[in-house]
PDB file of N, CA and C in Angstrom:
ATOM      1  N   UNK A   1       0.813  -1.158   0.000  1.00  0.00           N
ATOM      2  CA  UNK A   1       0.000   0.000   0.000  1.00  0.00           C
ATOM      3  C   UNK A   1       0.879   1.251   0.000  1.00  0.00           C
ATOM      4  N   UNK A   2       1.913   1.604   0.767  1.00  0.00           N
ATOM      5  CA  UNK A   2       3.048   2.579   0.745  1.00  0.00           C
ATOM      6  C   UNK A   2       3.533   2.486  -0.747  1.00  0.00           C
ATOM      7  N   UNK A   3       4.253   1.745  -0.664  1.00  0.00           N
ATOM      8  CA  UNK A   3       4.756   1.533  -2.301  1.00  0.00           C
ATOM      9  C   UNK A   3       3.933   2.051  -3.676  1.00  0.00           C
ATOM     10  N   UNK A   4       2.914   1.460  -3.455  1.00  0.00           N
ATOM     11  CA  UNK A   4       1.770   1.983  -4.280  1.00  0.00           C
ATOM     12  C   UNK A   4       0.933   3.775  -3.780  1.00  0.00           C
ATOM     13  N   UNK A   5       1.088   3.966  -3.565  1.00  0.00           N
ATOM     14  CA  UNK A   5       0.880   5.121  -2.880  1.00  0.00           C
ATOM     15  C   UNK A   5       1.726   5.994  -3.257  1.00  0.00           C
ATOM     16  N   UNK A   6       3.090   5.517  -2.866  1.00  0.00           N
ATOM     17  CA  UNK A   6       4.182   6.776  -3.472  1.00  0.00           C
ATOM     18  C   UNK A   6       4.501   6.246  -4.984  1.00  0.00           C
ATOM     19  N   UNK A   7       3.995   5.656  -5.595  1.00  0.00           N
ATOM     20  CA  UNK A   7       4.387   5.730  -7.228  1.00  0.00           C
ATOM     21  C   UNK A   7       3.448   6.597  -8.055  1.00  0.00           C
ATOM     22  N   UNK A   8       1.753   6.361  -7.078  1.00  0.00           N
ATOM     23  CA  UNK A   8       0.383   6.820  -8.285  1.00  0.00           C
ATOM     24  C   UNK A   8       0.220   8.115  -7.486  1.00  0.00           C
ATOM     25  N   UNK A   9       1.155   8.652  -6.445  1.00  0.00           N
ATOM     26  CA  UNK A   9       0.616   9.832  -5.704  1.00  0.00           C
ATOM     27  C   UNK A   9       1.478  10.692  -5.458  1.00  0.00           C
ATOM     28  N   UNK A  10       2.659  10.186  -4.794  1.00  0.00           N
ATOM     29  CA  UNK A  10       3.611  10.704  -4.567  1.00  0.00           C
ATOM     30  C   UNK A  10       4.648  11.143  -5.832  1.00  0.00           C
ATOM     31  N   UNK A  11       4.751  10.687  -6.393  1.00  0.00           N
ATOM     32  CA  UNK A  11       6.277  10.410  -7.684  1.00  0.00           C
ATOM     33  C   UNK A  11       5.275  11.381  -8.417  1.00  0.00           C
ATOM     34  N   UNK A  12       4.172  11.399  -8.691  1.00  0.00           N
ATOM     35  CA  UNK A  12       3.020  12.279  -9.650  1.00  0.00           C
ATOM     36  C   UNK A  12       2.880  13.722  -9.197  1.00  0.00           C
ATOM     37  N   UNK A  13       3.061  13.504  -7.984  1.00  0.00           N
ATOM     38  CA  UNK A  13       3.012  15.186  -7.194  1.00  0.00           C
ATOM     39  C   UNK A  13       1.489  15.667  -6.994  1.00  0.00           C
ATOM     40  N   UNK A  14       0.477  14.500  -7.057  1.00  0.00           N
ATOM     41  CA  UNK A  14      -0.797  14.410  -6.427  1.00  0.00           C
ATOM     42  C   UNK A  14      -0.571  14.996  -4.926  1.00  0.00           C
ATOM     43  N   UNK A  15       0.308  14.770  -4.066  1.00  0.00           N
ATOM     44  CA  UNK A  15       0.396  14.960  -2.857  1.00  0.00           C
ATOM     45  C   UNK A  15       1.857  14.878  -2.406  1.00  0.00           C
ATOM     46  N   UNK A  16       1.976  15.933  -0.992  1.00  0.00           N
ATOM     47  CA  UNK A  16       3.181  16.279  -0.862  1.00  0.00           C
ATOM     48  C   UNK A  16       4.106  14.845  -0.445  1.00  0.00           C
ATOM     49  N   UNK A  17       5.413  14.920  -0.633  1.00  0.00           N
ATOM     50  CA  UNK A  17       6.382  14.237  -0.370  1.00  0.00           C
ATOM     51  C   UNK A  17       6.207  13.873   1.292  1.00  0.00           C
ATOM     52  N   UNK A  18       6.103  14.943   1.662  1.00  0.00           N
ATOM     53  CA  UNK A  18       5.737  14.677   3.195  1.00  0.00           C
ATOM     54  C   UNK A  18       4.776  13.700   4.036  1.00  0.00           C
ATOM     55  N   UNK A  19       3.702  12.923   3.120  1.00  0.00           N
ATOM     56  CA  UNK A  19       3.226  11.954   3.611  1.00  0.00           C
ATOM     57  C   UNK A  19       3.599  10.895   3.054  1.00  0.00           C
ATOM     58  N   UNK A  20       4.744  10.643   2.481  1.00  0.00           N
ATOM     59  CA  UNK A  20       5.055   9.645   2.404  1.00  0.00           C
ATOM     60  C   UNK A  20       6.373   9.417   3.461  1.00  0.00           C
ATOM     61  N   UNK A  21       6.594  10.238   4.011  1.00  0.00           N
ATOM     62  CA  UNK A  21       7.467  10.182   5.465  1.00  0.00           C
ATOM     63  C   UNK A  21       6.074   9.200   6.288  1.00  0.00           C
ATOM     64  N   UNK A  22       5.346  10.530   6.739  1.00  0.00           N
ATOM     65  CA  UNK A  22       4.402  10.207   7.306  1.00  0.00           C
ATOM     66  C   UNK A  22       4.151   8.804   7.636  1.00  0.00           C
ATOM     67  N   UNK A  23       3.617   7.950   6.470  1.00  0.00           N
ATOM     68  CA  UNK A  23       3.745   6.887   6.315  1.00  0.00           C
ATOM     69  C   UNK A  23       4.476   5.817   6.575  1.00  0.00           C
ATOM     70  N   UNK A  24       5.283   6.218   6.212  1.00  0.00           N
ATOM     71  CA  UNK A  24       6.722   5.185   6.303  1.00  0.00           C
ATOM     72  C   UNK A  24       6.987   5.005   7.767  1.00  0.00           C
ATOM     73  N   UNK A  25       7.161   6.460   8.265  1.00  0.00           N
ATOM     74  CA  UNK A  25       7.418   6.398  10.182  1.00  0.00           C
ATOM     75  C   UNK A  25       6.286   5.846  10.733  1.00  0.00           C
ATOM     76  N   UNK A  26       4.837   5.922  10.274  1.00  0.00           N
ATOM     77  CA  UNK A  26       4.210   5.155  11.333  1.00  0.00           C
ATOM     78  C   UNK A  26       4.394   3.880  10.889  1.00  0.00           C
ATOM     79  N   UNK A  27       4.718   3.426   9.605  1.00  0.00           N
ATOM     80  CA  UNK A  27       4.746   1.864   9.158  1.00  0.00           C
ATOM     81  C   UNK A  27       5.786   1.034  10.504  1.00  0.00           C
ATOM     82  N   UNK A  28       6.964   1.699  10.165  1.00  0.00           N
ATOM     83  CA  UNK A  28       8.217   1.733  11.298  1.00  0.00           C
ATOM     84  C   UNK A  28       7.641   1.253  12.282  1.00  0.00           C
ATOM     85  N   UNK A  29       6.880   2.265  13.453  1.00  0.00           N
ATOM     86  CA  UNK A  29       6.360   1.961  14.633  1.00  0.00           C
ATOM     87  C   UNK A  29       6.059   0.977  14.659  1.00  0.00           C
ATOM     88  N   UNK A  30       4.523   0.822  13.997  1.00  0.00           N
ATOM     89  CA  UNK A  30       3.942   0.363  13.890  1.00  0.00           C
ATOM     90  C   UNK A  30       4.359  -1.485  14.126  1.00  0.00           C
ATOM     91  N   UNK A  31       5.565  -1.593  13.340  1.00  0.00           N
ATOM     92  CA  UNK A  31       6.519  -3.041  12.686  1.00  0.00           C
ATOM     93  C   UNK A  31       7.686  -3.186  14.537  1.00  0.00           C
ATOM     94  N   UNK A  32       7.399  -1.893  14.835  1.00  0.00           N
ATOM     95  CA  UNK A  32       8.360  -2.455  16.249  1.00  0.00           C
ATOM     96  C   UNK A  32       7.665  -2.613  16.998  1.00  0.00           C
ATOM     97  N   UNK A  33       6.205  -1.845  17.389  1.00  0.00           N
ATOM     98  CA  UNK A  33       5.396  -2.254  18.402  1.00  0.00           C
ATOM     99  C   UNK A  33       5.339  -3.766  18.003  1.00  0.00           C
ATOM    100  N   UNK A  34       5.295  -4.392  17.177  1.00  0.00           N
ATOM    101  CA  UNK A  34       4.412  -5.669  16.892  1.00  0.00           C
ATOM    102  C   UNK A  34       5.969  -6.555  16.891  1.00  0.00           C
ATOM    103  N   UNK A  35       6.780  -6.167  16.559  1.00  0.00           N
ATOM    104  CA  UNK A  35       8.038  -7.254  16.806  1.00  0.00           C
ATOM    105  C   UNK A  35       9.228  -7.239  17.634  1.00  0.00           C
ATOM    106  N   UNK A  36       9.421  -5.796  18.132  1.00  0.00           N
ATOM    107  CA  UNK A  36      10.813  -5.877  18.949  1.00  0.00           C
ATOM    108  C   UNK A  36      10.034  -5.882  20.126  1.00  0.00           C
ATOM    109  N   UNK A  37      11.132  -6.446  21.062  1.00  0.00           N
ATOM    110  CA  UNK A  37      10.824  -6.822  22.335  1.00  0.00           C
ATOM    111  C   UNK A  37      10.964  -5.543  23.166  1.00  0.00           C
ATOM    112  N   UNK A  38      10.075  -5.025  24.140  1.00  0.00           N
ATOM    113  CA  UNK A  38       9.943  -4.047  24.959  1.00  0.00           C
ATOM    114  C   UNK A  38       9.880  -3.087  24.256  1.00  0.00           C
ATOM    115  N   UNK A  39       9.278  -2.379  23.263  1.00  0.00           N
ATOM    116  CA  UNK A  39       9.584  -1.570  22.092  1.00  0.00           C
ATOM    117  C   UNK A  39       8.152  -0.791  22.828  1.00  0.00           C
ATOM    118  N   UNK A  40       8.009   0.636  23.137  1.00  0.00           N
ATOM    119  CA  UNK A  40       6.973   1.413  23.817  1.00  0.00           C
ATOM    120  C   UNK A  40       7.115   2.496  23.210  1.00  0.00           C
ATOM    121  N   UNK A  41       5.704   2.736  22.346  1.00  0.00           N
ATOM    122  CA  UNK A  41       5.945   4.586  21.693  1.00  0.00           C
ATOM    123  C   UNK A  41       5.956   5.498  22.984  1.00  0.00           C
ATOM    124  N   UNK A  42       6.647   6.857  22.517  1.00  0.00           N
ATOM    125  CA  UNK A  42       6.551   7.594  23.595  1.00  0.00           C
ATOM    126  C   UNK A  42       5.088   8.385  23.407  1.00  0.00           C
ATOM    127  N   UNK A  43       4.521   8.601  24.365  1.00  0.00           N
ATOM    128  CA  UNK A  43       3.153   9.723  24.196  1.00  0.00           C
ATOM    129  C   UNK A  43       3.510  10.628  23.301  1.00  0.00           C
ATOM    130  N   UNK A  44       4.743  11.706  23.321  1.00  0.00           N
ATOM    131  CA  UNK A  44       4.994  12.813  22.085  1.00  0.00           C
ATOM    132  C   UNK A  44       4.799  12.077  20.405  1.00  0.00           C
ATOM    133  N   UNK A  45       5.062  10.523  20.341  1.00  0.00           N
ATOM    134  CA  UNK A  45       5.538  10.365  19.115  1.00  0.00           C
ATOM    135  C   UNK A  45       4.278   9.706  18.615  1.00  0.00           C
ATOM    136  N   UNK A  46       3.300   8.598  19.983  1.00  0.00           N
ATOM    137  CA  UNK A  46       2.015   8.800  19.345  1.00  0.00           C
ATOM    138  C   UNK A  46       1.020   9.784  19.181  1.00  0.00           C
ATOM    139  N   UNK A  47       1.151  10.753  19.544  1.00  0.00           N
ATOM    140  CA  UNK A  47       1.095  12.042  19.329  1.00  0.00           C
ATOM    141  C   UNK A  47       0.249  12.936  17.869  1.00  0.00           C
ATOM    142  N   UNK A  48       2.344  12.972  17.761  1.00  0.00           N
ATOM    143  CA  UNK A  48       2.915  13.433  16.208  1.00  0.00           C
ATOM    144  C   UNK A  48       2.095  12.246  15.401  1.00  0.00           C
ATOM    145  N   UNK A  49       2.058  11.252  15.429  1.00  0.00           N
ATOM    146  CA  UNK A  49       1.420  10.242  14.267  1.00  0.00           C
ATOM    147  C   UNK A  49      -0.158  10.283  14.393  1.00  0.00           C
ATOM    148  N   UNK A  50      -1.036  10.783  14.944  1.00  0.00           N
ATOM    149  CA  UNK A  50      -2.135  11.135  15.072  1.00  0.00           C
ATOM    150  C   UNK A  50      -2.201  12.244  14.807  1.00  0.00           C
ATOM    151  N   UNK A  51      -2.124  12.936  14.775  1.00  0.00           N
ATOM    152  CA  UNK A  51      -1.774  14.550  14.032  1.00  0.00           C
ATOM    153  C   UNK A  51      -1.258  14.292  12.750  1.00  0.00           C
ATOM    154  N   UNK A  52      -0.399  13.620  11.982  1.00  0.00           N
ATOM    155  CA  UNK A  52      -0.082  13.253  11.180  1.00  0.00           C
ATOM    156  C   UNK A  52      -1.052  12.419   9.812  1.00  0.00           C
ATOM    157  N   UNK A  53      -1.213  11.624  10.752  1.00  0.00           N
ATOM    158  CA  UNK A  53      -2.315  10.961  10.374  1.00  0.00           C
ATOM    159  C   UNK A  53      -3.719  11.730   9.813  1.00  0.00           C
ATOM    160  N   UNK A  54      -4.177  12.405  10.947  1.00  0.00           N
ATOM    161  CA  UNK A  54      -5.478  13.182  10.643  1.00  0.00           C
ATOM    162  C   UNK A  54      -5.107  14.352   9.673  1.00  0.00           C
ATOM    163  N   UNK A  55      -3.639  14.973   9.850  1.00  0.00           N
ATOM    164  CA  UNK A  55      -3.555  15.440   8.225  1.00  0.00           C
ATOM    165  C   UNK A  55      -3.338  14.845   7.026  1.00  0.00           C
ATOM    166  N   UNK A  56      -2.753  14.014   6.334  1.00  0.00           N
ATOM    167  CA  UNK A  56      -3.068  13.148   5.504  1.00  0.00           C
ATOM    168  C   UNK A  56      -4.396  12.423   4.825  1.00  0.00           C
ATOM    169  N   UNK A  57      -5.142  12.441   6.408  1.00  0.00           N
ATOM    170  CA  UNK A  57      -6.731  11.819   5.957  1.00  0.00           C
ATOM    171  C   UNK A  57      -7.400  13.418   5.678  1.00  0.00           C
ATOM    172  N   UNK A  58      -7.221  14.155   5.910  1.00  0.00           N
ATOM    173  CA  UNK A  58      -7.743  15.403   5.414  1.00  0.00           C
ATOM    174  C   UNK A  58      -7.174  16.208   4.049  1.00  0.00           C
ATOM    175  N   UNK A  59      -5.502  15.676   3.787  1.00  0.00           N
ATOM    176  CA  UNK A  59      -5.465  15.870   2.113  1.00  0.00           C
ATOM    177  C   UNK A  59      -6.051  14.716   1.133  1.00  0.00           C
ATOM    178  N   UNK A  60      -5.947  13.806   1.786  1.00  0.00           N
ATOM    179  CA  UNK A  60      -7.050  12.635   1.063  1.00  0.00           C
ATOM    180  C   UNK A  60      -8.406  13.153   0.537  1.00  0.00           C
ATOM    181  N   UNK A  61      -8.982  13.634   1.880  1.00  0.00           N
ATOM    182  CA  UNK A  61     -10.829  13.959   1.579  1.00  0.00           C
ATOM    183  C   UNK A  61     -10.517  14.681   0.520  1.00  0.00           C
ATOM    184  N   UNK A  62      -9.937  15.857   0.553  1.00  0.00           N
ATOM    185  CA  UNK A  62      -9.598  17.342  -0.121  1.00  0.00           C
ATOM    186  C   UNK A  62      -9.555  16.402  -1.781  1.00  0.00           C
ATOM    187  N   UNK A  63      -8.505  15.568  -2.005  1.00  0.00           N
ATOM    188  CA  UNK A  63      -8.553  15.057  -3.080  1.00  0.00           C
ATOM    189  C   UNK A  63      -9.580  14.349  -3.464  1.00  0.00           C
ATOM    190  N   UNK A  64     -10.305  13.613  -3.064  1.00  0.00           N
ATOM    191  CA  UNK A  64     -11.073  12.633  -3.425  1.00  0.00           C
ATOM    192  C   UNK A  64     -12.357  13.982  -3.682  1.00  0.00           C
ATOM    193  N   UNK A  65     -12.447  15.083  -3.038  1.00  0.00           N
ATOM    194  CA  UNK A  65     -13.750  16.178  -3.268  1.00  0.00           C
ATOM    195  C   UNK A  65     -13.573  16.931  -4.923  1.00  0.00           C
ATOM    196  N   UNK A  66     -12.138  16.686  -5.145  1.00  0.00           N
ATOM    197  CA  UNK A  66     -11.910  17.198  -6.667  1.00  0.00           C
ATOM    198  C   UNK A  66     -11.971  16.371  -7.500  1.00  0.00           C
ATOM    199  N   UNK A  67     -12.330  15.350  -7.591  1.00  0.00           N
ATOM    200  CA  UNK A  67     -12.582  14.343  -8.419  1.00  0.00           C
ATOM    201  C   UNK A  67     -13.883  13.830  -8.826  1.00  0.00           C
TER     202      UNK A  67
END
């Protein structure tokens, strides 16, 4: 889904470069909460990825309203 995302969105300049950080860092987390051992987000960083998040889902809507 990342991959695909930054080829039909990102690489096109549909949307900024910046959510495909976005992405990628919560993918990250996301892959250590679930596999490294003792691995704990900090409150600031789940945070930033909820904020993050809810901007991204709001350049999404924005796009999907021009179409």
């Amino acid at each position: 889904m990342i991959s695909y995302f930054q080829r039909e969105y990102i690489k096109t300049g549909l949307f900024d470069k910046k959510y495909s950080r976005y992405l990628q860092t919560s993918f990250n987390i996301r892959h250590d909460c679930d596999y490294e051992d003792f691995f704990i987000v900090a409150k600031e960083d789940a945070e930033t990825q909820y904020a993050n998040a809810a901007e991204l889902t709001k350049a999404i809507n924005q796009y999907l309203e021009t179409k």
